[in-house]
Protein backbone atom coordinates (compact mmCIF):
# COMPACT_ATOMS: atom_id res chain seq x y z
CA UNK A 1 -2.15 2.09 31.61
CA UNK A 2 0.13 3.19 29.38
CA UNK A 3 3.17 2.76 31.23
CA UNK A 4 2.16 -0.78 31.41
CA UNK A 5 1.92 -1.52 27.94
CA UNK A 6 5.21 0.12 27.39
CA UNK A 7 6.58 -2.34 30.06
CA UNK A 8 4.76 -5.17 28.10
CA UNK A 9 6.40 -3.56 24.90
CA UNK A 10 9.67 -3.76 25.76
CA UNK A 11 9.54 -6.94 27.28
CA UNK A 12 8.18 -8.38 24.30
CA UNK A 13 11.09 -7.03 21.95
CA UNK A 14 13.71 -8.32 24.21
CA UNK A 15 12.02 -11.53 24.20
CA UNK A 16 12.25 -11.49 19.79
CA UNK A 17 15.96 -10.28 20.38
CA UNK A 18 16.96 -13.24 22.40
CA UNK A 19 14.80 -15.72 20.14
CA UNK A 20 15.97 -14.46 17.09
CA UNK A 21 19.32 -14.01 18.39
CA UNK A 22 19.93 -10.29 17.50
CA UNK A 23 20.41 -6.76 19.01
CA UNK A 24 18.89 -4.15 17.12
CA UNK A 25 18.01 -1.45 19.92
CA UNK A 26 18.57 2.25 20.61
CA UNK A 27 17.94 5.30 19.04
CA UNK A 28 20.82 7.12 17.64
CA UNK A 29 21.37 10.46 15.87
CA UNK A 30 22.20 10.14 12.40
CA UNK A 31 24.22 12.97 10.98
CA UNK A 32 23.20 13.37 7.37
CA UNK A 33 20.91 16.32 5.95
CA UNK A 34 17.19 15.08 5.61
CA UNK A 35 18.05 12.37 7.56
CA UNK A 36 15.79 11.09 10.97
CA UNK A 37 17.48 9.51 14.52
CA UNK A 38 17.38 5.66 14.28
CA UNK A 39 14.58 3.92 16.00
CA UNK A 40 12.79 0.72 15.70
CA UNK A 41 9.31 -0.27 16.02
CA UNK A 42 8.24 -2.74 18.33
CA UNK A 43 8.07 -6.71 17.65
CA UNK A 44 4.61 -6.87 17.48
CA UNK A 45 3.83 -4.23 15.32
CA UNK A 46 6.50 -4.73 12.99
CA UNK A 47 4.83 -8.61 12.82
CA UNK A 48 1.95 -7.31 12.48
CA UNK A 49 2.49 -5.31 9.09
CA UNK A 50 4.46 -7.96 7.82
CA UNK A 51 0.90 -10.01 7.88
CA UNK A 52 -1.23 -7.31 6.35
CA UNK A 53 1.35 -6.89 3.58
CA UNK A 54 1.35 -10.60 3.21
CA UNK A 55 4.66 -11.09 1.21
CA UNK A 56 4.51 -14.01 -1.22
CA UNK A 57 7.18 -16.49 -2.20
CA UNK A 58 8.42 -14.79 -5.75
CA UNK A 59 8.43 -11.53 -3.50
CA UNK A 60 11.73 -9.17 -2.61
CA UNK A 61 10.76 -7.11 0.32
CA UNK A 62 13.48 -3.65 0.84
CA UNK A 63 13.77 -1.98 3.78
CA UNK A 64 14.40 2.05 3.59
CA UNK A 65 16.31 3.08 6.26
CA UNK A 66 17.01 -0.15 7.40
CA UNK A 67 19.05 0.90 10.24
CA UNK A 68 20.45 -2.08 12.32
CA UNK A 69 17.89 -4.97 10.68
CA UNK A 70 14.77 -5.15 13.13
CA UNK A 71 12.64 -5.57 10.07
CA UNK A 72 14.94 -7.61 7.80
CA UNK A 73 14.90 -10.12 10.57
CA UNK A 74 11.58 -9.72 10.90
CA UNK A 75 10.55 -10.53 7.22
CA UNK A 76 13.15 -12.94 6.48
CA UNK A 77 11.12 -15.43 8.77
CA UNK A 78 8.96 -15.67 5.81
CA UNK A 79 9.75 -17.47 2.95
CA UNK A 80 10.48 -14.74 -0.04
CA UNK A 81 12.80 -14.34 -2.62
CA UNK A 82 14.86 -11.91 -1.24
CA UNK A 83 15.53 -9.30 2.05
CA UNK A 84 17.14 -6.09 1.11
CA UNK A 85 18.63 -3.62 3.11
CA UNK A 86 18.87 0.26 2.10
CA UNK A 87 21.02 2.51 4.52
CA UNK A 88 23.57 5.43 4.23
CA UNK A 89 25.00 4.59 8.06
CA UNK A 90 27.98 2.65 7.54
CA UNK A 91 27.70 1.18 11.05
CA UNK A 92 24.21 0.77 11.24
CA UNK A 93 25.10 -1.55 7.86
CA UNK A 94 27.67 -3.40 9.78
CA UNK A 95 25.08 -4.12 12.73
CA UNK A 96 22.32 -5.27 10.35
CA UNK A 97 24.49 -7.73 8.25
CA UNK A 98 26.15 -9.24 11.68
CA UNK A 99 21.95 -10.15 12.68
CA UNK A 100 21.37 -11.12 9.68
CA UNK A 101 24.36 -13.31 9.61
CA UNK A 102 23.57 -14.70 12.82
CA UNK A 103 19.71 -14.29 12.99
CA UNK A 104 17.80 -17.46 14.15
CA UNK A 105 14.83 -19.07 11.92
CA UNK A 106 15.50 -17.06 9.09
CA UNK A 107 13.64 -18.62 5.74
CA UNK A 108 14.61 -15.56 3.08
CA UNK A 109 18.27 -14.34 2.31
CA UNK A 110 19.25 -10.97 3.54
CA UNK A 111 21.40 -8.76 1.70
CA UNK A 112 22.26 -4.77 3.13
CA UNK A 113 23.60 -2.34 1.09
CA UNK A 114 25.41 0.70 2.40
CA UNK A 115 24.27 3.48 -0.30
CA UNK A 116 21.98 6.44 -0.61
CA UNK A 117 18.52 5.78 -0.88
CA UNK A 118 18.03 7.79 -3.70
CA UNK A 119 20.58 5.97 -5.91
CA UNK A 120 19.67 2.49 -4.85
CA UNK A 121 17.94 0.19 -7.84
CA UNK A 122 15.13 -0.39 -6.64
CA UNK A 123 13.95 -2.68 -10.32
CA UNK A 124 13.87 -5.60 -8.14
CA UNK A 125 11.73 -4.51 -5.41
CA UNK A 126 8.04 -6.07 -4.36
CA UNK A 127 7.44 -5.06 -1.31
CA UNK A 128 8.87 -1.73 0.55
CA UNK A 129 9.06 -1.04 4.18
CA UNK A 130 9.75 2.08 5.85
CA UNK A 131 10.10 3.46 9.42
CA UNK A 132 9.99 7.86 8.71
CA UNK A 133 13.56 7.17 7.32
CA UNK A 134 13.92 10.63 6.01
CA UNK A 135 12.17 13.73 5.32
CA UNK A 136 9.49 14.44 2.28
CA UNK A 137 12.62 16.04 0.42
CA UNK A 138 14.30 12.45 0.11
CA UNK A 139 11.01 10.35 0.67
CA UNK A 140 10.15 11.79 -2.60
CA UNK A 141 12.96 11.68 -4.38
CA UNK A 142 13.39 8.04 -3.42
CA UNK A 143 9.74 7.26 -4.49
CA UNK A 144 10.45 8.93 -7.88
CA UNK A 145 12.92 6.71 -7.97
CA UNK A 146 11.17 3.50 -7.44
CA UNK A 147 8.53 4.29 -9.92
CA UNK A 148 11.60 4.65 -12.95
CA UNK A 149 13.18 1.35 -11.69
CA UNK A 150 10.26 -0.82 -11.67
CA UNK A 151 9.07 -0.40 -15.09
CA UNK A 152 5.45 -1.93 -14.93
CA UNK A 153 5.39 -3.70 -12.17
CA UNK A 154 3.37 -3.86 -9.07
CA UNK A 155 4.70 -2.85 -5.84
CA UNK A 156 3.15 -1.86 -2.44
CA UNK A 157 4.04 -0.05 0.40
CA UNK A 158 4.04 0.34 4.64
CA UNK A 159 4.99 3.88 5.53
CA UNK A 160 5.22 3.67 9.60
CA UNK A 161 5.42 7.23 11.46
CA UNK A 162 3.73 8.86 7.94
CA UNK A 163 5.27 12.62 8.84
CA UNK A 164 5.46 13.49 5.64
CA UNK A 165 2.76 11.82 3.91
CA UNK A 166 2.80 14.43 1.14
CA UNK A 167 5.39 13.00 -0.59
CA UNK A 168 3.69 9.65 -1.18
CA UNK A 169 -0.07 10.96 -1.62
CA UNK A 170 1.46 13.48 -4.57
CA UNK A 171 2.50 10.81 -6.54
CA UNK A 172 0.15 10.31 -9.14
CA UNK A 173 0.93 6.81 -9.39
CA UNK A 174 0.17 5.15 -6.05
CA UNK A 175 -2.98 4.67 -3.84
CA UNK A 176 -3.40 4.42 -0.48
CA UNK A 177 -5.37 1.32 0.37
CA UNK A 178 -5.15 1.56 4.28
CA UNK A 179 -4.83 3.37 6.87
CA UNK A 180 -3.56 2.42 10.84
CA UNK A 181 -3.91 5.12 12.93
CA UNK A 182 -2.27 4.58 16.49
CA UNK A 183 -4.82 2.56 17.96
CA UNK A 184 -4.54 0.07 15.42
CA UNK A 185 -0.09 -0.54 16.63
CA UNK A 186 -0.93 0.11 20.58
CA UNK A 187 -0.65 3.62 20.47
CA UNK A 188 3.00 2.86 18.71
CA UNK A 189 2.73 4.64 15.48
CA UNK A 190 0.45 4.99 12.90
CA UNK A 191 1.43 3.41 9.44
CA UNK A 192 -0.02 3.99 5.78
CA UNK A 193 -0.02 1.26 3.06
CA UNK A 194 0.20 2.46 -0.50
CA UNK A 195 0.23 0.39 -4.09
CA UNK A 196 0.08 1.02 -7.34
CA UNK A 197 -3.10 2.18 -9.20
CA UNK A 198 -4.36 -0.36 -11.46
């Protein structure tokens, strides 16, 4: 059963590659301290989050980790301010702005920047996405980070793989509001959505 649905799965991705246009898979090794192997979710549950965060038109949505721009693709087929890109691998950088350059149906502007995620400004952020980019070391350190740049603003989050969940449920500042465990993705990965406390 499950072999099927990984057959499905992977059929289903190359299916958004060749509509969209792009290549965005593999899993690499990334050689930086703290830092996790790139991977990408599947299609459908990348989609899927996209929905239940529901990004509105005056929204920027960044991307932690953003690898080779699965998800930038992904949420730049909705109509939002702004795309952003956050990643430290120079070449995964290079891959993500050639898809976006070339991506098919895309309705939101994609930008990548090649920089450490805990020096990125993040004032302009909305909406953040990430795929276990890093351990709870960085993850917190970036988080930190967010919460100086954005002043008073709202912002929410979709943590996908949550391994190190400590580092968003210590911050005093956020709430979790929901909860997918595997299940929920086709025994993909679990993700967590946080947002500010009101």
């Amino acid at each position: 059963m499950a072999g099927n649905r990984n057959v499905v799965a992977r059929l289903d991705n190359l299916r958004w590659e060749l509509r969209l246009g792009v290549s965005t898979r593999g899993r690499v090794e990334v050689d930086y301290p703290d830092a996790h192997r790139y991977a990408s979710m599947n299609y459908s549950s990348i989609f899927e989050t996209l929905h239940f965060l529901s990004p509105k038109p005056a929204d920027t949505f960044i991307d932690i980790g953003s690898g080779r721009g699965r998800v930038l693709c992904c949420a730049a087929r909705y109509p939002i301010t702004k795309v952003i890109g956050v990643d430290l691998t120079t070449a995964f950088c290079a891959d993500a702005s050639s898809n976006a350059a070339r991506m098919r149906g895309r309705r939101a502007p994609i930008v990548v920047h090649n920089v450490n995620a805990t020096e990125f400004d993040y004032a302009d952020g909305d909406v953040y996405y990430l795929f276990d980019p890093f351990g709870a070391d960085t993850l917190t350190n970036v988080l930190e980070k967010i919460r100086d740049d954005r002043g008073d603003k709202p912002v929410r989050f979709a943590y996908a793989n949550p391994t190190h969940e400590i580092a968003f449920t210590t911050q005093p500042w956020l709430e979790r509001y929901e909860f997918w465990d595997k299940a929920k993705t086709g025994g993909e990965h679990s993700v967590s959505f946080y947002r500010t406390k009101a």
